[in-house]
Protein backbone atom coordinates (compact mmCIF):
# COMPACT_ATOMS: atom_id res chain seq x y z
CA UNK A 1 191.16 -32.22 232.98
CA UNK A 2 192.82 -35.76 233.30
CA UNK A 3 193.94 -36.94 229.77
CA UNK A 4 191.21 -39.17 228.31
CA UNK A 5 191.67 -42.85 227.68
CA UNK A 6 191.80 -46.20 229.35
CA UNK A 7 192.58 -46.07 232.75
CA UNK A 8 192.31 -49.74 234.14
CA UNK A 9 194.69 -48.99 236.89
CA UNK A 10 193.13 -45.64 238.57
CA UNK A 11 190.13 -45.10 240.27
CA UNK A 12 187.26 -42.67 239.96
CA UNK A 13 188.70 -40.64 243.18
CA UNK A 14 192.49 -40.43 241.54
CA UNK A 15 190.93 -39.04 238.43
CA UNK A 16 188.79 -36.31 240.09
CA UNK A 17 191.62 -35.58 242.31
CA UNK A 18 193.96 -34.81 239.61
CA UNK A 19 191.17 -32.55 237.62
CA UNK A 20 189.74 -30.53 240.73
CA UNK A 21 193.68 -30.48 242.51
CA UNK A 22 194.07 -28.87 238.29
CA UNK A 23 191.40 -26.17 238.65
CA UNK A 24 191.86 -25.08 242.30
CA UNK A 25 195.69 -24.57 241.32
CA UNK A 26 194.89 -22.77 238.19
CA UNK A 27 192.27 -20.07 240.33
CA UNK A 28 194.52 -19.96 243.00
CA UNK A 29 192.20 -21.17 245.45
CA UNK A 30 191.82 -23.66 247.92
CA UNK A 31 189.75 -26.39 248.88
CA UNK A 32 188.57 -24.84 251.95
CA UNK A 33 186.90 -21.46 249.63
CA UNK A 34 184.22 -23.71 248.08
CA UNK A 35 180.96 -23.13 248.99
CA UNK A 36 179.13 -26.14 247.08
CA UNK A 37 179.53 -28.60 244.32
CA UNK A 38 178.01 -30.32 241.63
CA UNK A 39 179.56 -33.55 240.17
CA UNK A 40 178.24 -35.37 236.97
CA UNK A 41 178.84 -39.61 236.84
CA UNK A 42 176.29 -41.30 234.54
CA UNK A 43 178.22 -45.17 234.88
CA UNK A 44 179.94 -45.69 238.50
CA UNK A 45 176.51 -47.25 239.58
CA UNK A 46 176.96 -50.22 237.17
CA UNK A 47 180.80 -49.90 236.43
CA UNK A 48 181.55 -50.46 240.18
CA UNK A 49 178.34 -50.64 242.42
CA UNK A 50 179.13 -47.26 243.91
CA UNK A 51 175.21 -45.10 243.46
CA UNK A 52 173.78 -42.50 245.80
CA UNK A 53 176.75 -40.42 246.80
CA UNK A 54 179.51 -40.90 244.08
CA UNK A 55 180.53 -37.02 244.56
CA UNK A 56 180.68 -37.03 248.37
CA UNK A 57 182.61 -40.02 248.25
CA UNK A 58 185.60 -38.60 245.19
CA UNK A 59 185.57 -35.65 247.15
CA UNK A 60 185.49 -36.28 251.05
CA UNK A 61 188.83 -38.31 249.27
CA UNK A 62 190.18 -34.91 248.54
CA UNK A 63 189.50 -33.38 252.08
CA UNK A 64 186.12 -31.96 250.52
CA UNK A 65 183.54 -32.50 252.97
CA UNK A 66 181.05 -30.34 254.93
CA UNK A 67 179.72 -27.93 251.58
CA UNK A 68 177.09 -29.38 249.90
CA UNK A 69 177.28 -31.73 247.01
CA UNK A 70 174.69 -32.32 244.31
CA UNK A 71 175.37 -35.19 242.03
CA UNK A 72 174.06 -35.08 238.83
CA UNK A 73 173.10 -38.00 236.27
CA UNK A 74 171.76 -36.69 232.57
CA UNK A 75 173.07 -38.78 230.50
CA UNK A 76 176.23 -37.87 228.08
CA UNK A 77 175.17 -34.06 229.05
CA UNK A 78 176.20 -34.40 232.82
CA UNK A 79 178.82 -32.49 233.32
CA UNK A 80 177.28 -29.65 231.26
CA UNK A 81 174.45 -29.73 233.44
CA UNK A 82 176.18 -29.42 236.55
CA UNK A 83 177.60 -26.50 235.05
CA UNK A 84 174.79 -25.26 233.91
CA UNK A 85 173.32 -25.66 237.54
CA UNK A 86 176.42 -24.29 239.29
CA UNK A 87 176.09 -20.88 237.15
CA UNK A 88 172.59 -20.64 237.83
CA UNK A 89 173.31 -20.86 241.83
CA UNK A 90 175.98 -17.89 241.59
CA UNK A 91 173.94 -16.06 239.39
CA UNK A 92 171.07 -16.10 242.01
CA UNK A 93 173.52 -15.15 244.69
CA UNK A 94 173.56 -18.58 246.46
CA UNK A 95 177.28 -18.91 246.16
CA UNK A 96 180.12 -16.77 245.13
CA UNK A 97 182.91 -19.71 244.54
CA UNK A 98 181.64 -23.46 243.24
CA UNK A 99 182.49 -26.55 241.80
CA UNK A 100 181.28 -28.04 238.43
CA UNK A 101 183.18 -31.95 237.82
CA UNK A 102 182.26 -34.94 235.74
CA UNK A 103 184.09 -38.00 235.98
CA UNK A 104 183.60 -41.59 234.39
CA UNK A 105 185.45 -44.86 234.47
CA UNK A 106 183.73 -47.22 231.17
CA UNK A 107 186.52 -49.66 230.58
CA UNK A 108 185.61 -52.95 232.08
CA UNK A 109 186.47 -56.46 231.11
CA UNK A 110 182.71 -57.02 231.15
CA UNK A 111 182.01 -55.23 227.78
CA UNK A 112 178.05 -55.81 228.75
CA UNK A 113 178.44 -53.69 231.86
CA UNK A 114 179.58 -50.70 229.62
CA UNK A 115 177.03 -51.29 226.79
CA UNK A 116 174.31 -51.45 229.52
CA UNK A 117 174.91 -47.75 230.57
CA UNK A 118 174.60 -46.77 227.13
CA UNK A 119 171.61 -48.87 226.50
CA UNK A 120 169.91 -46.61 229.86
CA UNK A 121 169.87 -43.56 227.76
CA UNK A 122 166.67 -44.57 226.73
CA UNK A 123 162.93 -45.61 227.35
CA UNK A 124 163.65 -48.81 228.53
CA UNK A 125 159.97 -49.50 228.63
CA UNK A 126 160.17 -48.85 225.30
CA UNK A 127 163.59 -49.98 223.93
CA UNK A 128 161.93 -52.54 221.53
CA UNK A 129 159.64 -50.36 219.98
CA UNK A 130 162.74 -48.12 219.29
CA UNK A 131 164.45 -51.04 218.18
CA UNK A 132 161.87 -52.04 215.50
CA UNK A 133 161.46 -48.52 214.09
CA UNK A 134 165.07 -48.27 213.57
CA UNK A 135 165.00 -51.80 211.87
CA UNK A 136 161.82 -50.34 209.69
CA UNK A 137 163.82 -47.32 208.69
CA UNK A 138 167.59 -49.32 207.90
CA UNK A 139 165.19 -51.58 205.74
CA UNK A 140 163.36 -48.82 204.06
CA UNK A 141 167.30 -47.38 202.81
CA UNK A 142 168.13 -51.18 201.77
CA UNK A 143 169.69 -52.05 204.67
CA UNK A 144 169.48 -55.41 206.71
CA UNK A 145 171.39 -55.26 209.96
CA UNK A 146 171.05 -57.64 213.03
CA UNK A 147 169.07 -55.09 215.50
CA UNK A 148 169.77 -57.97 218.27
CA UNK A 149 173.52 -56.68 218.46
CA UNK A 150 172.61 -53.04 219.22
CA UNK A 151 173.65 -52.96 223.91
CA UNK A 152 175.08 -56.55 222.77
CA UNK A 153 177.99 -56.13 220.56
CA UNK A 154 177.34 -52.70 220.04
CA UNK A 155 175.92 -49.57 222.10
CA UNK A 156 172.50 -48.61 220.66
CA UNK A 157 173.42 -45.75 220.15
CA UNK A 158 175.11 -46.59 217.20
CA UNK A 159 171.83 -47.90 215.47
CA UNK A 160 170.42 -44.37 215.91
CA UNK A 161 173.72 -42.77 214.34
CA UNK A 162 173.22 -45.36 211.31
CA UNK A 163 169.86 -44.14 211.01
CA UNK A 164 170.22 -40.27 211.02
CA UNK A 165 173.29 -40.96 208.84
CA UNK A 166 171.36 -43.23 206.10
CA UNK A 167 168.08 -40.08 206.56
CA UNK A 168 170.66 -37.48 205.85
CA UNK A 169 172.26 -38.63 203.25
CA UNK A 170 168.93 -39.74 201.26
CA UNK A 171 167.75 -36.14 201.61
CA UNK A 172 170.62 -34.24 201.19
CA UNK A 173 173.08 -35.87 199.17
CA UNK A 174 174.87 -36.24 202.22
CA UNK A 175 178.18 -38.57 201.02
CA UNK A 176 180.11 -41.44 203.02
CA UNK A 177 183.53 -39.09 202.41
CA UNK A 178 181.93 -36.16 204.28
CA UNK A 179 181.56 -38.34 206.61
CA UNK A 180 184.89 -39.44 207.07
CA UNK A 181 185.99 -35.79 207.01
CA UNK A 182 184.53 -35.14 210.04
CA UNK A 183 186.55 -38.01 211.46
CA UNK A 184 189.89 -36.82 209.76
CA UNK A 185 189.66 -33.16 210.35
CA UNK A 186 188.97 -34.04 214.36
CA UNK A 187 192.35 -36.27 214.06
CA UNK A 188 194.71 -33.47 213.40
CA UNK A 189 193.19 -31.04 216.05
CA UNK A 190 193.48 -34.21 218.64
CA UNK A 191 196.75 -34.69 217.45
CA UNK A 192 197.70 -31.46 218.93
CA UNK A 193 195.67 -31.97 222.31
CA UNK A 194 197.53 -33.48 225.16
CA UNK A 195 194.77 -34.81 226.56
CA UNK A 196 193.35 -36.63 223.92
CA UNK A 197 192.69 -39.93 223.73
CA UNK A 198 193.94 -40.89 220.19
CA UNK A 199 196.54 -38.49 218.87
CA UNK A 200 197.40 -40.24 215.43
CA UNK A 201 196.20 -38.36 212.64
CA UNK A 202 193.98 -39.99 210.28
CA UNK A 203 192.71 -39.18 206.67
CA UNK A 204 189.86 -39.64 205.30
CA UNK A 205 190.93 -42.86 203.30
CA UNK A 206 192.02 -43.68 206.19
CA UNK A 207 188.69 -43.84 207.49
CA UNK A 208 186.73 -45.34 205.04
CA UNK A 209 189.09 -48.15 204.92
CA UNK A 210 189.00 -48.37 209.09
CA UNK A 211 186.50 -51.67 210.48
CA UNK A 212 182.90 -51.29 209.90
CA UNK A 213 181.05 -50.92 212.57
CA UNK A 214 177.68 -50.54 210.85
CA UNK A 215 177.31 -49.31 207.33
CA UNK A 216 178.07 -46.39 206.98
CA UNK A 217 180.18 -45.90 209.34
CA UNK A 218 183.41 -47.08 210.45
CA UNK A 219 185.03 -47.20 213.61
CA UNK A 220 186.89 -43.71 213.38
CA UNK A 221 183.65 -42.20 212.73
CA UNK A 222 182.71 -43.09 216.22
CA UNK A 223 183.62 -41.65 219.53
CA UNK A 224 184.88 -44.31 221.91
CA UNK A 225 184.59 -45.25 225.63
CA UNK A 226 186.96 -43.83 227.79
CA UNK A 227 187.81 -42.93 231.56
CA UNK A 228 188.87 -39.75 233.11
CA UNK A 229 187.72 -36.23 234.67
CA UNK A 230 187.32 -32.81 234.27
CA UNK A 231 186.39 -29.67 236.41
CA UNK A 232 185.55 -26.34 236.43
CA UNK A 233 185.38 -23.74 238.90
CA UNK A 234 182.77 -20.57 238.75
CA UNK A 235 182.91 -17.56 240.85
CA UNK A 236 180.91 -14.64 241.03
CA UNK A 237 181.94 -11.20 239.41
CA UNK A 238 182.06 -9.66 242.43
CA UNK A 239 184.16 -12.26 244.33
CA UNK A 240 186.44 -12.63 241.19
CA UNK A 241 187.10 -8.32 241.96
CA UNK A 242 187.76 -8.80 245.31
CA UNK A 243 190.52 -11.62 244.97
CA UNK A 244 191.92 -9.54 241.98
CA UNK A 245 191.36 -12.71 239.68
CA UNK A 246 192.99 -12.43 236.03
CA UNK A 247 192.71 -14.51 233.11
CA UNK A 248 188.64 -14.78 233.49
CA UNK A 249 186.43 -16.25 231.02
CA UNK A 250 182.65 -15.04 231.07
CA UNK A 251 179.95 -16.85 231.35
CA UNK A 252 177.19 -15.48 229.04
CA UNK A 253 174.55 -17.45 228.58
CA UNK A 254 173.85 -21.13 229.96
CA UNK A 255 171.09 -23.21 228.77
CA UNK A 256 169.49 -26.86 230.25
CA UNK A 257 166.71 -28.19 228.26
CA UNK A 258 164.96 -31.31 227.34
CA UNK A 259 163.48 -33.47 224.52
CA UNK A 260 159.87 -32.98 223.65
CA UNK A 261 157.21 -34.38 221.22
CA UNK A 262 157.05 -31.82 218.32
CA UNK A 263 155.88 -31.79 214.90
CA UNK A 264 157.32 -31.52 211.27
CA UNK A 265 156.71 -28.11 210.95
CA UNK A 266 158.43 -27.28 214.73
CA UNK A 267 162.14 -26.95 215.25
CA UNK A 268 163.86 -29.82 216.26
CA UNK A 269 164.92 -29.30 220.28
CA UNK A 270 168.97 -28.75 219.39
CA UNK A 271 167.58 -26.07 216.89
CA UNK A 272 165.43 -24.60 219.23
CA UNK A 273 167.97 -24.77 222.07
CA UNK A 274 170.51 -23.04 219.66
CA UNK A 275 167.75 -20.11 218.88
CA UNK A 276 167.16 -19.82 222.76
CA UNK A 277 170.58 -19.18 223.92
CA UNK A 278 171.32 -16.83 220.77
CA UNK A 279 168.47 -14.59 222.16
CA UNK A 280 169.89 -14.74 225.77
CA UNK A 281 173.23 -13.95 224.79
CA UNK A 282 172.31 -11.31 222.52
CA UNK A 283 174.79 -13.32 219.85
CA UNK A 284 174.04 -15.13 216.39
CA UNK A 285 175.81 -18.09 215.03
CA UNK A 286 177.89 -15.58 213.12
CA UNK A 287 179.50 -14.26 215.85
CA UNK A 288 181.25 -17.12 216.99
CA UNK A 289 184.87 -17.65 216.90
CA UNK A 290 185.08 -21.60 217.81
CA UNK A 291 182.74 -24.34 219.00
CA UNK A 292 182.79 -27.59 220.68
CA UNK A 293 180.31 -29.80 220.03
CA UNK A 294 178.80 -33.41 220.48
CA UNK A 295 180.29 -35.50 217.91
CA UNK A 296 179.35 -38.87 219.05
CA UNK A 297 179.48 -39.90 215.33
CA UNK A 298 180.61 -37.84 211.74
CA UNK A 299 177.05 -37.46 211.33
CA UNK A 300 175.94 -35.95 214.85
CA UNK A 301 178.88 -33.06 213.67
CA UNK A 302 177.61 -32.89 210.49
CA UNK A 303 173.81 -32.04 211.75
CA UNK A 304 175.06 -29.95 214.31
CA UNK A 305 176.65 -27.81 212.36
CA UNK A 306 173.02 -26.84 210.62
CA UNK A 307 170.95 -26.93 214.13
CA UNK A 308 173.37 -23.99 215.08
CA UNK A 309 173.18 -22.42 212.26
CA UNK A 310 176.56 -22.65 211.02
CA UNK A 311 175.21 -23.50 208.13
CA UNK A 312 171.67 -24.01 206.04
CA UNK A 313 170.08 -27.34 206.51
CA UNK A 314 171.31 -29.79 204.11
CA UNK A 315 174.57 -28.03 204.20
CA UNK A 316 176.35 -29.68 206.62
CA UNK A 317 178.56 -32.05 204.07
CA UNK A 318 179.50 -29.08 202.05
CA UNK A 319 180.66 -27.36 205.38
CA UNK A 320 183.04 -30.22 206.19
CA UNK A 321 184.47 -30.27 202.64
CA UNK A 322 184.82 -26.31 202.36
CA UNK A 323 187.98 -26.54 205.19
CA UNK A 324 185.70 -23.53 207.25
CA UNK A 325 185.50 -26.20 210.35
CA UNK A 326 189.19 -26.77 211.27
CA UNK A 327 191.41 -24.57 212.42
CA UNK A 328 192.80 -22.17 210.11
CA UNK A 329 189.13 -21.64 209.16
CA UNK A 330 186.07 -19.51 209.50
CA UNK A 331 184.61 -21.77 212.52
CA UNK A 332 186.82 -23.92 213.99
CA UNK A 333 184.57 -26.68 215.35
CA UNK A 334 186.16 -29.33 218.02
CA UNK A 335 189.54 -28.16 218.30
CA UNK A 336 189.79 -30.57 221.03
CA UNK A 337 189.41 -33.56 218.68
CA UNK A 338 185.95 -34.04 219.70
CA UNK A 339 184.32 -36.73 221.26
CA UNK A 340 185.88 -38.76 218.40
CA UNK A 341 189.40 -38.15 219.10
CA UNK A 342 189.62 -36.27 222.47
CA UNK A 343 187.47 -39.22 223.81
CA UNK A 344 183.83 -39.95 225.36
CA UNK A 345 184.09 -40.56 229.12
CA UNK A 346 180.11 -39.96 229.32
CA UNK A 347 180.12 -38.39 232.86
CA UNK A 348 183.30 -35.63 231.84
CA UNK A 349 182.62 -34.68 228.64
CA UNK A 350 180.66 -31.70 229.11
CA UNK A 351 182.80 -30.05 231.57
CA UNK A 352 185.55 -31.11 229.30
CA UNK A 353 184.03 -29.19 226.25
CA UNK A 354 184.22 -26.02 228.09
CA UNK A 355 188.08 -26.95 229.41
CA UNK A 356 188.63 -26.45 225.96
CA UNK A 357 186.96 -23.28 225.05
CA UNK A 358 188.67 -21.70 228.38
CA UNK A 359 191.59 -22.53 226.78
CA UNK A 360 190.89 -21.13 223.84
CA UNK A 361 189.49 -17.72 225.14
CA UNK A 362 192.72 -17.17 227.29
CA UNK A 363 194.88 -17.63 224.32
CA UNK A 364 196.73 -21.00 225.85
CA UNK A 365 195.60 -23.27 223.73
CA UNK A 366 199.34 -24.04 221.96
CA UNK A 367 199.26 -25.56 218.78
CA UNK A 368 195.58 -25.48 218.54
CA UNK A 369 194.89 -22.06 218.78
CA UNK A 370 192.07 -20.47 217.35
CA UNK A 371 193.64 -16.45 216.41
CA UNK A 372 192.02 -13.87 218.66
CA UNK A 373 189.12 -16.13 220.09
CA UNK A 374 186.71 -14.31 221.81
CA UNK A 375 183.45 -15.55 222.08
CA UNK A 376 182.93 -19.84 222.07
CA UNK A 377 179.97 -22.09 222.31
CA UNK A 378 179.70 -25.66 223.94
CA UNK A 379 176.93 -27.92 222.61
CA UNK A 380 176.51 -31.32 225.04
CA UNK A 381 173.42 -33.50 224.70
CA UNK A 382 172.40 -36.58 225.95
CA UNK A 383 170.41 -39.93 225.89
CA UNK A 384 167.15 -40.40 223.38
CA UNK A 385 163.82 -40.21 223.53
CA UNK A 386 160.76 -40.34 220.88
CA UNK A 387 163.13 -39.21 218.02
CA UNK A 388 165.26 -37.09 219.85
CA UNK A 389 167.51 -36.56 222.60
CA UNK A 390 166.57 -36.31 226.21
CA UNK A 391 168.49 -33.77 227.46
CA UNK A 392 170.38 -30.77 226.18
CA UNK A 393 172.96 -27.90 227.57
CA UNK A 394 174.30 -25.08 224.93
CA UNK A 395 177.37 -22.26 226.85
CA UNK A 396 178.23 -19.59 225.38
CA UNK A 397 181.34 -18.09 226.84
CA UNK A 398 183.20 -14.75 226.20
CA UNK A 399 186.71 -13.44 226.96
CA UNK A 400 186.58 -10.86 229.70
């Protein structure tokens, strides 16, 4: 992967190059041995106007022409998908050596143009009915915010996060500290993460002090925009014996699923997601040695950790506090530094996640190593829907 951040001066195809020139140098392979590719872009449509073949046109850059190409758009889970989609096409025997990218560029002078890609991650036939239920729920927990700023001076997104954060912490005792935890503990695993987009660490006073963005949380407690690429490359087992590959992660169990309408007394799709790929994978929530999840905000981390059972519901806050989430602990959760800290460019971050847990798995992780990792999950969801997200992709990989 590229390092995260603000990239003004580079271009989509200079950011793929460097990630995919990355993997292909890391296999040992060369352009020429891949059969197909997927790439995952959610903003380059309204960023810069380019829509309908964003991968063919990053990769016919590289000299990548002729296979096929599949671009995929799902949100903040695009990348994962197109991993998810890749393994499924060796699995069935399609391919034996593939291609899974994502790449975004979301700094722009015109801060609208960036909000507005957000802002699509809805209903947009129904973006004002989402609006007003948020405003009925922020005014139920004695809060009065301006709704008009959320895709104005805000993403909406951050509306929802508000909302979840003010539901959680009525029910559960859920405190503006943990909160801010999340936030600090993801600083000093992105402080060790070349890649990252902030490396400063950050504690939790540190936080709560940082510019409100909408009570209660602050800035830190956010993920931010950001540009750059990452890729992955998938072969089959039987390819990988022939070439004499070493250093292989496993792929055991990949999982694409979507929102849906359910009721109180049905699990919530991330919890039902997490059950699913447990069962394929033959693997509980105990078994896992480190995770990267999607913290878009403290509290998406925070209910995470309970949707994959790292915890009881309700639990999450005490989870944060108990140390058991950074490294050095029982579950090391975003060693990367997150979303929060590693950075958010929408279209790479799934892809990214499981850059990470590679690492991780072959023991090269550096200063972030998690001792004798073996088995890692990546969580990666995306847009929202009803009261949910729209779509969602759980990996679970193992060291071979």
């Amino acid at each position: 992967m590229t390092r995260f951040g603000k990239h003004l001066d580079r271009s989509l195809k200079s950011l793929t190059d460097e990630a995919v020139s990355m993997a292909l140098r890391d296999s040992n392979l060369e352009k020429k041995d891949l059969q197909a590719a997927w790439v995952g872009n959610v903003g380059a449509g309204v960023i810069s106007g380019q829509v309908c073949v964003p991968g063919q046109v990053v990769l016919r850059e590289m000299g990548i022409g002729k296979i096929p190409v599949v671009n995929v758009e799902n949100a903040c889970a695009s990348s994962a998908t197109a991993f998810q989609q890749a393994c499924t096409m060796v699995t069935l025997g399609a391919y034996d050596i593939v291609l899974a990218c994502g790449m975004e560029k979301l700094f722009n002078e015109d801060k609208q143009k960036t909000f507005s890609v957000y802002s699509g991650g809805v209903d947009i036939d129904k973006t004002d009915a989402l609006l007003a239920d948020i405003e009925a729920k922020l005014i139920a927990h004695g809060l009065k915010v301006d709704t008009e700023g959320a895709g104005g001076s805000r993403s909406l997104f951050i509306d929802i996060y508000v909302s979840w954060a003010l539901d959680h912490m009525q029910k559960y005792g859920t405190t503006r500290e943990q909160l801010a935890a999340v936030s600090a503990k993801n600083s000093v695993h992105g402080s060790l993460n070349p890649y990252a987009q902030y490396r400063e660490v950050i504690s939790i006073e540190d936080v709560l002090k940082s510019r409100e963005v909408m009570w209660p949380l602050t800035l830190p407690m956010c993920s931010p925009i950001g540009d750059g690429a990452s890729a992955v490359i998938i072969v089959s087992e039987k390819k990988a014996r022939e070439l004499g590959m070493a250093r292989m992660v496993k792929v055991e169990a990949s999982l694409l699923s979507s929102g849906y309408d359910y009721s109180d007394d049905e699990a919530a799709p991330p919890q039902q997601g997490a059950n699913e790929i447990y069962g394929f994978a033959g693997l509980g929530p105990e078994d896992l040695d480190c995770v990267e999840l999607h913290d878009a905000s403290a509290i998406s981390e925070i209910m995470y950790y309970e949707y994959l059972g790292l915890c009881s519901p309700g639990e999450g806050g005490a989870l944060i506090e108990s140390g058991n989430t950074q490294l050095g602990g029982k579950i090391p959760v975003n060693t990367s530094g997150g979303l929060m800290r590693k950075g958010h460019p929408v279209g790479a971050t799934g892809t990214a996640q499981i850059f990470e847990l590679i690492q991780q798995l072959r023991g090269e992780a550096g200063e972030r190593q998690v001792k004798d990792a073996r088995i890692a999950l990546a969580e990666n969801g995306g847009g929202y829907i009803g009261t949910d997200i729209a779509a969602l992709v759980m990996t679970i990989l193992t060291k071979s």
